[in-house]
Protein backbone atom coordinates (compact mmCIF):
# COMPACT_ATOMS: atom_id res chain seq x y z
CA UNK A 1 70.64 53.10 19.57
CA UNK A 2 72.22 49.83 20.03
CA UNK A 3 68.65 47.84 19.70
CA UNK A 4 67.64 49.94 16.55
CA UNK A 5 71.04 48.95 14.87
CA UNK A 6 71.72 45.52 16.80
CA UNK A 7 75.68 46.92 16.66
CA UNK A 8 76.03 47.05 13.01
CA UNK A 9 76.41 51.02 13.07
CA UNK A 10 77.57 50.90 9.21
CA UNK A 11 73.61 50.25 8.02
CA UNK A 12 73.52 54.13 9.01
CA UNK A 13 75.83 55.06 5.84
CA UNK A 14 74.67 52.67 2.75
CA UNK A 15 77.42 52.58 0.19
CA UNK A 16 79.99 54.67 2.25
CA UNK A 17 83.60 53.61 2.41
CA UNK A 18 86.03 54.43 5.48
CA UNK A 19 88.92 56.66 4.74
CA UNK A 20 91.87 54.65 5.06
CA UNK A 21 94.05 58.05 6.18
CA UNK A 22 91.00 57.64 9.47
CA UNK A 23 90.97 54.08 9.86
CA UNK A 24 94.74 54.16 10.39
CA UNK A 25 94.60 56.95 12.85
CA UNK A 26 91.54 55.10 14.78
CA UNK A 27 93.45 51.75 14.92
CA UNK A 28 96.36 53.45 16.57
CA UNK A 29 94.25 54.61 18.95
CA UNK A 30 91.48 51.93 19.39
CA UNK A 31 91.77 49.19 22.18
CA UNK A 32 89.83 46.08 20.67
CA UNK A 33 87.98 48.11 18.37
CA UNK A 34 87.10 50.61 21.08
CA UNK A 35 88.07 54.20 21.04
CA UNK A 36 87.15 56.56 24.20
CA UNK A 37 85.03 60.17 22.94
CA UNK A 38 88.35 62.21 23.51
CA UNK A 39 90.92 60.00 21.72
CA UNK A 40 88.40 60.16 18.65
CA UNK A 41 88.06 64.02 18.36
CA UNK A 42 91.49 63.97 19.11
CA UNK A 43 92.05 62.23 15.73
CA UNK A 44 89.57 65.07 14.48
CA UNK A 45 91.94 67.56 15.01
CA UNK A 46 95.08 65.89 14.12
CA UNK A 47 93.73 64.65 10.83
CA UNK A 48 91.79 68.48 10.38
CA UNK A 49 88.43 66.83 10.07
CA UNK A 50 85.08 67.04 11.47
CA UNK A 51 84.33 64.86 14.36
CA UNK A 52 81.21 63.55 12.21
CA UNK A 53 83.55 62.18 10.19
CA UNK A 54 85.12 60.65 12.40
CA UNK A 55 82.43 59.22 13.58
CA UNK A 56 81.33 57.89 10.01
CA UNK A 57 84.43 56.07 9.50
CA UNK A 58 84.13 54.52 13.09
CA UNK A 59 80.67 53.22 12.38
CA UNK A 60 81.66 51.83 8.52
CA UNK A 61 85.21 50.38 10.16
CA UNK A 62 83.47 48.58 13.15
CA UNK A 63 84.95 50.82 16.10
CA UNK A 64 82.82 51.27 18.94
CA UNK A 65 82.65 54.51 21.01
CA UNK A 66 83.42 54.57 24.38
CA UNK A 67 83.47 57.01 27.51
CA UNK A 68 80.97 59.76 26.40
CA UNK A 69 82.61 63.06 27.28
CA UNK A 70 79.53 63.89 28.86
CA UNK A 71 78.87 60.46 30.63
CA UNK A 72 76.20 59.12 28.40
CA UNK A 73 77.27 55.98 27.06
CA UNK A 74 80.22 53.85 27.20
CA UNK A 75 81.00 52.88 30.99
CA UNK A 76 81.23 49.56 32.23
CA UNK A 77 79.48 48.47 34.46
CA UNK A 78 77.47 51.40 35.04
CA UNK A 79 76.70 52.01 30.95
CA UNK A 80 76.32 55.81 32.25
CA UNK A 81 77.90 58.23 34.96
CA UNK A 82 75.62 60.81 34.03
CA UNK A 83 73.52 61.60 37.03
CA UNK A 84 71.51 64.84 38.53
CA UNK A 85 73.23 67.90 39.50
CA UNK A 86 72.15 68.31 43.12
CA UNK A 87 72.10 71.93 41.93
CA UNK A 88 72.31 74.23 39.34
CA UNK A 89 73.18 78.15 39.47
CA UNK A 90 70.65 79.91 37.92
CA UNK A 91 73.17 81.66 35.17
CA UNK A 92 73.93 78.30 33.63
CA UNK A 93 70.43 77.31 33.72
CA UNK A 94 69.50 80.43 31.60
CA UNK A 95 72.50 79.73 29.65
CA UNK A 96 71.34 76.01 28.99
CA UNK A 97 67.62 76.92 28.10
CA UNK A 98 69.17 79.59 25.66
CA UNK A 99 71.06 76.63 24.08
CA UNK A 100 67.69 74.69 23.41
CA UNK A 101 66.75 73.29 20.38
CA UNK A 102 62.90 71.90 20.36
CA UNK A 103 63.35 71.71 23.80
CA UNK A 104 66.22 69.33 23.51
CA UNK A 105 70.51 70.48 23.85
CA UNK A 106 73.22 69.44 21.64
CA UNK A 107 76.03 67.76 22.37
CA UNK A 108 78.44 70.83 20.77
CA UNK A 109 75.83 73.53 23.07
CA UNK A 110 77.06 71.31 25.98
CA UNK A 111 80.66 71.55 25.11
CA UNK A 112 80.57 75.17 24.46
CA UNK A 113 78.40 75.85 27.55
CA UNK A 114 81.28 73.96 29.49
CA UNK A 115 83.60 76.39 27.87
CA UNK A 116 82.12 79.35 28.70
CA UNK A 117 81.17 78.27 32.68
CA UNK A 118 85.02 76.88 33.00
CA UNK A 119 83.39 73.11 34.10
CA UNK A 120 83.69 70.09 32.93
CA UNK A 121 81.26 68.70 30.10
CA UNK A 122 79.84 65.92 32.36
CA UNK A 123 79.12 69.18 34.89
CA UNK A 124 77.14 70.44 31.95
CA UNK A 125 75.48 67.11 31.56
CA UNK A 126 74.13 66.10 34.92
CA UNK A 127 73.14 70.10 34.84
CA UNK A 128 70.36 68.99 32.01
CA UNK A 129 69.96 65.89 33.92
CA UNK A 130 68.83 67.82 36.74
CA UNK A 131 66.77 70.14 34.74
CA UNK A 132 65.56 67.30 32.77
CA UNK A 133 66.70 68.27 29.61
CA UNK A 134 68.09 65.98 26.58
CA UNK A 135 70.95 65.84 25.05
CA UNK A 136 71.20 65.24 21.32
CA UNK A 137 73.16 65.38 18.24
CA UNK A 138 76.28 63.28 19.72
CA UNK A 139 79.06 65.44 17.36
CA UNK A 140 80.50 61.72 16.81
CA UNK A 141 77.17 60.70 15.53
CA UNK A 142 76.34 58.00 18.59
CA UNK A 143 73.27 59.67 19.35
C-alpha cells in the first residue's frame, strides 16, 4: 500500500478533514506519529466510534499504523511476524473457509474467529497463512 500511496495516506479521502475530538485522542497516544493497531481501536471505543474512523482521521492527520494485531504490517525489522501455522485443527479451518469472502478473510472475520476459538488474532492469522488464505479489509483501513 505504501508504493501505491508513497506515504501520503490522506490522497485516499479528497476533501476530508480530521476530527479534532480524534486527532487529540491519537496524539496522546501516538509515539512520533505512530500509533500501534490496539492503542487505535482503543481510541475507537473510548471516543464510541468506528475503527474506520479512526483510521480516516489517522490517514488525513499523518499518523502511521503500527503493530498489526494480526502481524501484518508494522514490525521493525521484520515488517511482518505473520508466518505459517505448522498446523491447523480442522474445526477452525472449517470455521475460516465459512468466514470467506471471494475467497479472501476479513480482518473483523479474523478477530471474531479469534473470539470464538479463545486464540490470539495473530493465531488466526498465520492459520490463513498456512492455508494460504488473504486477509483483507484492515477495520483501520491499512489494507
Amino acid at each position: 500500500m505504501s508504493s501505491k500511496y508513497n506515504g501520503n495516506f490522506a490522497v485516499k479521502h479528497p476533501q476530508a478533514e480530521p476530527d479534532p475530538g480524534i486527532v487529540k485522542e491519537l496524539e496522546s497516544r501516538a509515539k512520533d506519529l505512530k500509533i500501534s493497531c490496539a492503542s487505535a481501536h482503543s481510541a475507537a471505543k473510548a471516543l464510541n466510534k468506528s475503527p474506520g474512523e479512526i483510521g480516516k482521521n489517522m490517514d488525513i492527520s499523518g499518523f502511521r499504523i503500527v503493530k498489526c494485531q494480526m502481524g501484518i504490517f508494522g514490525y521493525q525489522p521484520e515488517k511482518r511476524l505473520v508466518k505459517p501455522a505448522e498446523s491447523v485443527s480442522e474445526e477452525l479451518e472449517t470455521a475460516i473457509r465459512k468466514s470467506l469472502e471471494n475467497n479472501k478473510i476479513s480482518c473483523k472475520n479474523c478477530w471474531e474467529l479469534a473470539d470464538k476459538f479463545k486464540i490470539s488474532k495473530m493465531d488466526i492469522a498465520n492459520a490463513c497463512e498456512a492455508l494460504k488464505i488473504k486477509i483483507h479489509s484492515c477495520q483501520l483501513g491499512a489494507f
